[in-house]
N, C-alpha and C. Protein backbone atom coordinates (compact mmCIF):
# COMPACT_ATOMS: atom_id res chain seq x y z
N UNK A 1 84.20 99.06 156.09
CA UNK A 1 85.01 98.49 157.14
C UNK A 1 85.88 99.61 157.72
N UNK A 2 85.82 99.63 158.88
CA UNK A 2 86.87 100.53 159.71
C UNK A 2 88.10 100.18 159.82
N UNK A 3 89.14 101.85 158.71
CA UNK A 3 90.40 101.24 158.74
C UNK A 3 91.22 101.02 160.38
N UNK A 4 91.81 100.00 160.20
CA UNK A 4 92.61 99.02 161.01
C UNK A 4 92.33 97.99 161.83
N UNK A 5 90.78 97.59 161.38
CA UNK A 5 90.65 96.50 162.15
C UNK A 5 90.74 95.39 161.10
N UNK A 6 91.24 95.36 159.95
CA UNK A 6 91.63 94.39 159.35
C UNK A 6 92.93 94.69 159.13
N UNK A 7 93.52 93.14 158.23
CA UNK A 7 95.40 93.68 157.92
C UNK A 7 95.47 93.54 156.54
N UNK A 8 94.73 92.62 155.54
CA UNK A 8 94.77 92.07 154.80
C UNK A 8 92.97 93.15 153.97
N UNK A 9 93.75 93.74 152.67
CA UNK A 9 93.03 95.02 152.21
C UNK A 9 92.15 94.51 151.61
N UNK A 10 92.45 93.04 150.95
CA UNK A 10 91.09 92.16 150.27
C UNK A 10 90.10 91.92 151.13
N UNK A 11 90.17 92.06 152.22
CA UNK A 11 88.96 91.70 153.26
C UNK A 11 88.31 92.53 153.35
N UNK A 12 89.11 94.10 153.34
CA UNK A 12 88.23 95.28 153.34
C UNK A 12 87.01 95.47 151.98
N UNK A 13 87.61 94.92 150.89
CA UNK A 13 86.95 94.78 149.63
C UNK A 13 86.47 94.03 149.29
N UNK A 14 85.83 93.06 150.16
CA UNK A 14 85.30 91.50 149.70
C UNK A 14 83.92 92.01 150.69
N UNK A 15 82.67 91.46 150.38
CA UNK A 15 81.40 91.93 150.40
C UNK A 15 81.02 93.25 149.61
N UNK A 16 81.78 94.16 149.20
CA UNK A 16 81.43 95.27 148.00
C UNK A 16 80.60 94.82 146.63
N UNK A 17 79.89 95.69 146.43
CA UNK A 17 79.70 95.16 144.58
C UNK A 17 80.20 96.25 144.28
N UNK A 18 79.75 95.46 142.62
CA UNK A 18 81.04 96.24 141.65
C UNK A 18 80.13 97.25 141.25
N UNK A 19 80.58 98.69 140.72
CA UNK A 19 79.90 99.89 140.76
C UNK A 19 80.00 100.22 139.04
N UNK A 20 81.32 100.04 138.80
CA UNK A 20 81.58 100.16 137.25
C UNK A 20 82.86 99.38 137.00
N UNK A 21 82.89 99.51 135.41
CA UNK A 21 83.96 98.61 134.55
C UNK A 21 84.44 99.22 134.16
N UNK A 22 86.05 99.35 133.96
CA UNK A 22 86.36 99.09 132.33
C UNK A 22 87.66 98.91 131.77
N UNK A 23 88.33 98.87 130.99
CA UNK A 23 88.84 98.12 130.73
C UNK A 23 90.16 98.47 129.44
N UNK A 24 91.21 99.01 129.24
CA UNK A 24 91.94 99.75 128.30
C UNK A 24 92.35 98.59 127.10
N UNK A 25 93.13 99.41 126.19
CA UNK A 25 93.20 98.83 124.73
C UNK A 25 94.18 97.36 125.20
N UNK A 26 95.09 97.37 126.49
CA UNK A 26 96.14 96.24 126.22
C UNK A 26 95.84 95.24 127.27
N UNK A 27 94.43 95.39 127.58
CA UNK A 27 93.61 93.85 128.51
C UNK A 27 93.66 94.83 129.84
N UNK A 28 93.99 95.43 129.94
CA UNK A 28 94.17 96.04 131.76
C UNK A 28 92.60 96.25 132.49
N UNK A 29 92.16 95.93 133.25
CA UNK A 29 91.02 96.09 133.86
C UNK A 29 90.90 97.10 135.02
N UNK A 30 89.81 97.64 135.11
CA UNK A 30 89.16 98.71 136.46
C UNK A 30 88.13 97.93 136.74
N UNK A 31 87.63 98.09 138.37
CA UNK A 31 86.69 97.71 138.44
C UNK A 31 86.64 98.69 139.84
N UNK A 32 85.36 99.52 139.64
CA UNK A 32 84.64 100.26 140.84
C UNK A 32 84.24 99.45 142.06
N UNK A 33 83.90 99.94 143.53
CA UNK A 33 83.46 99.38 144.15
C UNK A 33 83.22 100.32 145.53
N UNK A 34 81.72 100.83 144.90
CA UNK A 34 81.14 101.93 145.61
C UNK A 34 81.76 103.26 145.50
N UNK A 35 81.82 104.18 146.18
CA UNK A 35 82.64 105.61 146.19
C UNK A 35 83.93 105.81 146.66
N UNK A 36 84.48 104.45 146.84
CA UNK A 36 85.76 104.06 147.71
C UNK A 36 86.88 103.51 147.46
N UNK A 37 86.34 102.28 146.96
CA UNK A 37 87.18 101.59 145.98
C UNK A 37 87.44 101.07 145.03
N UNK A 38 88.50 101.29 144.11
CA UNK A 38 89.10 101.28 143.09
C UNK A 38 90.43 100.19 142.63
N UNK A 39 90.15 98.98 142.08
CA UNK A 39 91.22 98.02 141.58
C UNK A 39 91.72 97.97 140.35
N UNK A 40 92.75 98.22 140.03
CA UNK A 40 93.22 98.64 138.71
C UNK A 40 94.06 97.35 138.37
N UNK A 41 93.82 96.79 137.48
CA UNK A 41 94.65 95.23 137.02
C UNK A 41 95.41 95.92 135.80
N UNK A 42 96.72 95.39 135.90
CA UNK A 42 97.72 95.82 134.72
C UNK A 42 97.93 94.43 133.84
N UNK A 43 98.56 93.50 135.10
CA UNK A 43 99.20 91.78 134.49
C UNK A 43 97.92 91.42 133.60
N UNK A 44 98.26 90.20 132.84
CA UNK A 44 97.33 89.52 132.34
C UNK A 44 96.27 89.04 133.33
N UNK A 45 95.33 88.58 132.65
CA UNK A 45 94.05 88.34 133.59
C UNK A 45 93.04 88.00 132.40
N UNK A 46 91.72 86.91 133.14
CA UNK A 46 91.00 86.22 132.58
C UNK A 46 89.77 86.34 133.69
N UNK A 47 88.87 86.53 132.61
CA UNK A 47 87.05 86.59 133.06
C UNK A 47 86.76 85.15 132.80
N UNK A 48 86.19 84.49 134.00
CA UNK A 48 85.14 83.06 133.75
C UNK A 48 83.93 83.32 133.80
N UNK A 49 82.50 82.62 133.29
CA UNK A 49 81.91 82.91 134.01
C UNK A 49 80.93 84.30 133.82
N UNK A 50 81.10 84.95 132.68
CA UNK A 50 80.68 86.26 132.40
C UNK A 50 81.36 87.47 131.46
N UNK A 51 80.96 87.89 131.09
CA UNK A 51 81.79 89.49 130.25
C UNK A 51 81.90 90.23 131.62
N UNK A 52 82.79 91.58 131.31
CA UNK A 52 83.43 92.12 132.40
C UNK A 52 81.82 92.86 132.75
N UNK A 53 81.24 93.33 131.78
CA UNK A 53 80.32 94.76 132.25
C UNK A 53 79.23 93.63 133.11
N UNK A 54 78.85 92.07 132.66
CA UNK A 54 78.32 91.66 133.66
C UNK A 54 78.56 91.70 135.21
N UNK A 55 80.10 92.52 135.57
CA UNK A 55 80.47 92.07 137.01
C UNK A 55 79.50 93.55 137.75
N UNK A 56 79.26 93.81 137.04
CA UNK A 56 78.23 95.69 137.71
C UNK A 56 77.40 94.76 138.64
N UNK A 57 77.25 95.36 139.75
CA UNK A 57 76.35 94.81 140.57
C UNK A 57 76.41 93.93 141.71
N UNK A 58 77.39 92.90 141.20
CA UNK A 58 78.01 91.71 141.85
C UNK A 58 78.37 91.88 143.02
N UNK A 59 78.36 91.70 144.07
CA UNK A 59 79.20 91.37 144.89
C UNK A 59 80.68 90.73 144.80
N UNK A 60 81.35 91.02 145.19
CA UNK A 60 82.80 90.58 145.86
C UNK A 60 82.82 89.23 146.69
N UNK A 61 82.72 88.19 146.05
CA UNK A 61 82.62 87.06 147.82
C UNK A 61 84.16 86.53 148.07
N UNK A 62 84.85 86.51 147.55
CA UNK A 62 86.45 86.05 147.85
C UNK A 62 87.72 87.00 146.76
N UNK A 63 88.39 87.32 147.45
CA UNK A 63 89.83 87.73 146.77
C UNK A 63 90.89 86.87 147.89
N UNK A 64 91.35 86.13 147.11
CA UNK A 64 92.42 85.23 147.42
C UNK A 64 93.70 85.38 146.55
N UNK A 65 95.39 85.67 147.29
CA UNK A 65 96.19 85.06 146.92
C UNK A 65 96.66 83.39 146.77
N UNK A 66 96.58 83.12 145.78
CA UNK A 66 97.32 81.84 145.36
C UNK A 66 98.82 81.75 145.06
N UNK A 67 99.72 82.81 145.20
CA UNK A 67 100.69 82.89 144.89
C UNK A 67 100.85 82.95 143.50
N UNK A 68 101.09 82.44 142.67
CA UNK A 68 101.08 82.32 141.58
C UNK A 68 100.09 83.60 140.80
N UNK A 69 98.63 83.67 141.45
CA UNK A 69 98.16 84.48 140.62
C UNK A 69 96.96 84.93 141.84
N UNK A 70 96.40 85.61 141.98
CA UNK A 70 94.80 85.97 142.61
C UNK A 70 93.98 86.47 141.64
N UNK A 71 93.11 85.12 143.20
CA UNK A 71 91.72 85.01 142.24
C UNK A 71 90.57 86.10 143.26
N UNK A 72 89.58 86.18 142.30
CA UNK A 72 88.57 87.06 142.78
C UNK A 72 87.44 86.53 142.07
N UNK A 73 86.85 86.43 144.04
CA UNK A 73 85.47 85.34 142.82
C UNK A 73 83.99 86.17 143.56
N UNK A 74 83.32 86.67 142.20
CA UNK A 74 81.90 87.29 142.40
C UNK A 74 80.35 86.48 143.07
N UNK A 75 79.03 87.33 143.42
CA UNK A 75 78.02 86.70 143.65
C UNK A 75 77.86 86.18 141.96
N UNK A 76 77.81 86.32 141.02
CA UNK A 76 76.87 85.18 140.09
C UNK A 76 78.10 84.25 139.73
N UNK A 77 79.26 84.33 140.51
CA UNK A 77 79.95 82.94 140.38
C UNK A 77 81.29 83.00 139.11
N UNK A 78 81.14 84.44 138.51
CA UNK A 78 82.33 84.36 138.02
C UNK A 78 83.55 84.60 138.28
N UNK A 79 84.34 84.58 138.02
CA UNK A 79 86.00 84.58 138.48
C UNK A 79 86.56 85.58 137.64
N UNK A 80 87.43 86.22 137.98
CA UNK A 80 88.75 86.60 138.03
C UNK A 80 89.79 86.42 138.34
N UNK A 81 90.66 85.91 137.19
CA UNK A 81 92.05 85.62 137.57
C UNK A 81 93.53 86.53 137.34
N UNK A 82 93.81 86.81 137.89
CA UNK A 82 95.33 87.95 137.61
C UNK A 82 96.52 87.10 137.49
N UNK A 83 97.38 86.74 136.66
CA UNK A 83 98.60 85.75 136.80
C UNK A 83 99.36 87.33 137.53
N UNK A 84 100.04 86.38 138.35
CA UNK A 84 101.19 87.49 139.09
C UNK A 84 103.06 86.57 138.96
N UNK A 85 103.04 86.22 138.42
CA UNK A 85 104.02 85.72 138.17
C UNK A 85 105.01 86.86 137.10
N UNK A 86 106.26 87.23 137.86
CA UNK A 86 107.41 88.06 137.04
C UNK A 86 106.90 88.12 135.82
N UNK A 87 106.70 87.15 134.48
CA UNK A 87 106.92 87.06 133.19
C UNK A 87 105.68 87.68 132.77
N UNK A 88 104.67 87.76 133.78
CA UNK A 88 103.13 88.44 133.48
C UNK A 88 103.30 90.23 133.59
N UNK A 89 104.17 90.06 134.40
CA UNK A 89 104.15 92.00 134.34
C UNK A 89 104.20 92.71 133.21
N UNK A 90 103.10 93.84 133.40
CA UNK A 90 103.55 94.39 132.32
C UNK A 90 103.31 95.81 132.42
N UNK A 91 102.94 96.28 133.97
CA UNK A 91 103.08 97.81 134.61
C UNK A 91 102.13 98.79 134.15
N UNK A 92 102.18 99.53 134.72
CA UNK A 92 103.09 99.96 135.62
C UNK A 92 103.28 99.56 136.88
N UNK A 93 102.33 98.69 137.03
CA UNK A 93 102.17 97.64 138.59
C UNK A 93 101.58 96.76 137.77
N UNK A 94 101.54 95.63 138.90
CA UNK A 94 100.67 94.33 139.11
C UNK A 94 99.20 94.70 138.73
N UNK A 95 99.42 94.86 139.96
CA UNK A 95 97.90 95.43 140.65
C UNK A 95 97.72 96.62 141.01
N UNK A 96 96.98 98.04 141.51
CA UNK A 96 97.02 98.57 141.82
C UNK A 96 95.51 98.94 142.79
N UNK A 97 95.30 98.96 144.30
CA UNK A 97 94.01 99.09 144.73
C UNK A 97 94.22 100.30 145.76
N UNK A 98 92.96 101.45 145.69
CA UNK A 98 92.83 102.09 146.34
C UNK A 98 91.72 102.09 147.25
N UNK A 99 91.46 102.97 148.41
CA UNK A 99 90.52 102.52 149.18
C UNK A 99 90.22 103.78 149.89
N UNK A 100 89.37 103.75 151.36
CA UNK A 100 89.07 104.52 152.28
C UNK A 100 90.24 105.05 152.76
N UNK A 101 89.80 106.27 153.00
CA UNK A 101 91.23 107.19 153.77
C UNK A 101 92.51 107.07 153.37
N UNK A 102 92.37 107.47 151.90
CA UNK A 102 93.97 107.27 151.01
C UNK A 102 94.24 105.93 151.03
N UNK A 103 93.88 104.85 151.06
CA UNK A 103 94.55 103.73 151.42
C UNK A 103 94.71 103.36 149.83
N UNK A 104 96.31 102.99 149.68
CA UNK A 104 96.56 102.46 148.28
C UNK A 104 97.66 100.99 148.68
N UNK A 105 97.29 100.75 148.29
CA UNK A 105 98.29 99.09 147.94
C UNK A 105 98.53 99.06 146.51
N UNK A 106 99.72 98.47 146.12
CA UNK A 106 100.32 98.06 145.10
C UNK A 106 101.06 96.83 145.08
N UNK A 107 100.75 96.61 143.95
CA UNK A 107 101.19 94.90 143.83
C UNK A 107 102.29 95.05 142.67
N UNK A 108 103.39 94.59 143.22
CA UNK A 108 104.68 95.46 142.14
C UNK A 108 104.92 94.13 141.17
């Protein structure tokens, strides 16, 4: 996607599949997505639907804020959930996503 014709960075990252996994000792998740982008989950978070290394491949079909938490839901239908709620932090961010042409967002 060509940066600035969207506003909202999940849109830029929704039709991607996932390129690689993985995943550190205190639940925190990575997930690749092509040569570009990069989502780094810190908060708690829950796989439906599959083990993480099943998400290789997948497509991206929705990343949605719910307030409370975003969800991210794959082609074979599993989910990802991030609680974003204060008491879930546990940093160094939320979230952390990088993208095309330096583009970084953080979810504090």
């Amino acid at each position: 996607m060509t940066p600035g014709t969207w506003t909202d960075p999940r849109l830029g990252l929704t039709g991607n599949a996932v390129s690689w996994v993985d995943q550190d000792d205190e639940g925190g998740i990575g997930l690749g997505f092509g040569d570009d982008w990069v989502l780094r989950v810190w908060n708690a978070n829950s796989i439906a639907g599959c083990r993480l290394d099943d998400l290789v491949g997948q497509p991206l079909v929705s990343f949605i804020d719910h307030g409370d938490f975003e969800r991210l839901e794959f082609g074979n239908g599993a989910v990802v959930t991030v609680d974003m709620r204060a008491e879930a932090f546990t940093g160094p961010e939320a979230m952390f996503l990088s993208g095309p042409d330096a583009l970084m967002i953080v979810w504090p």
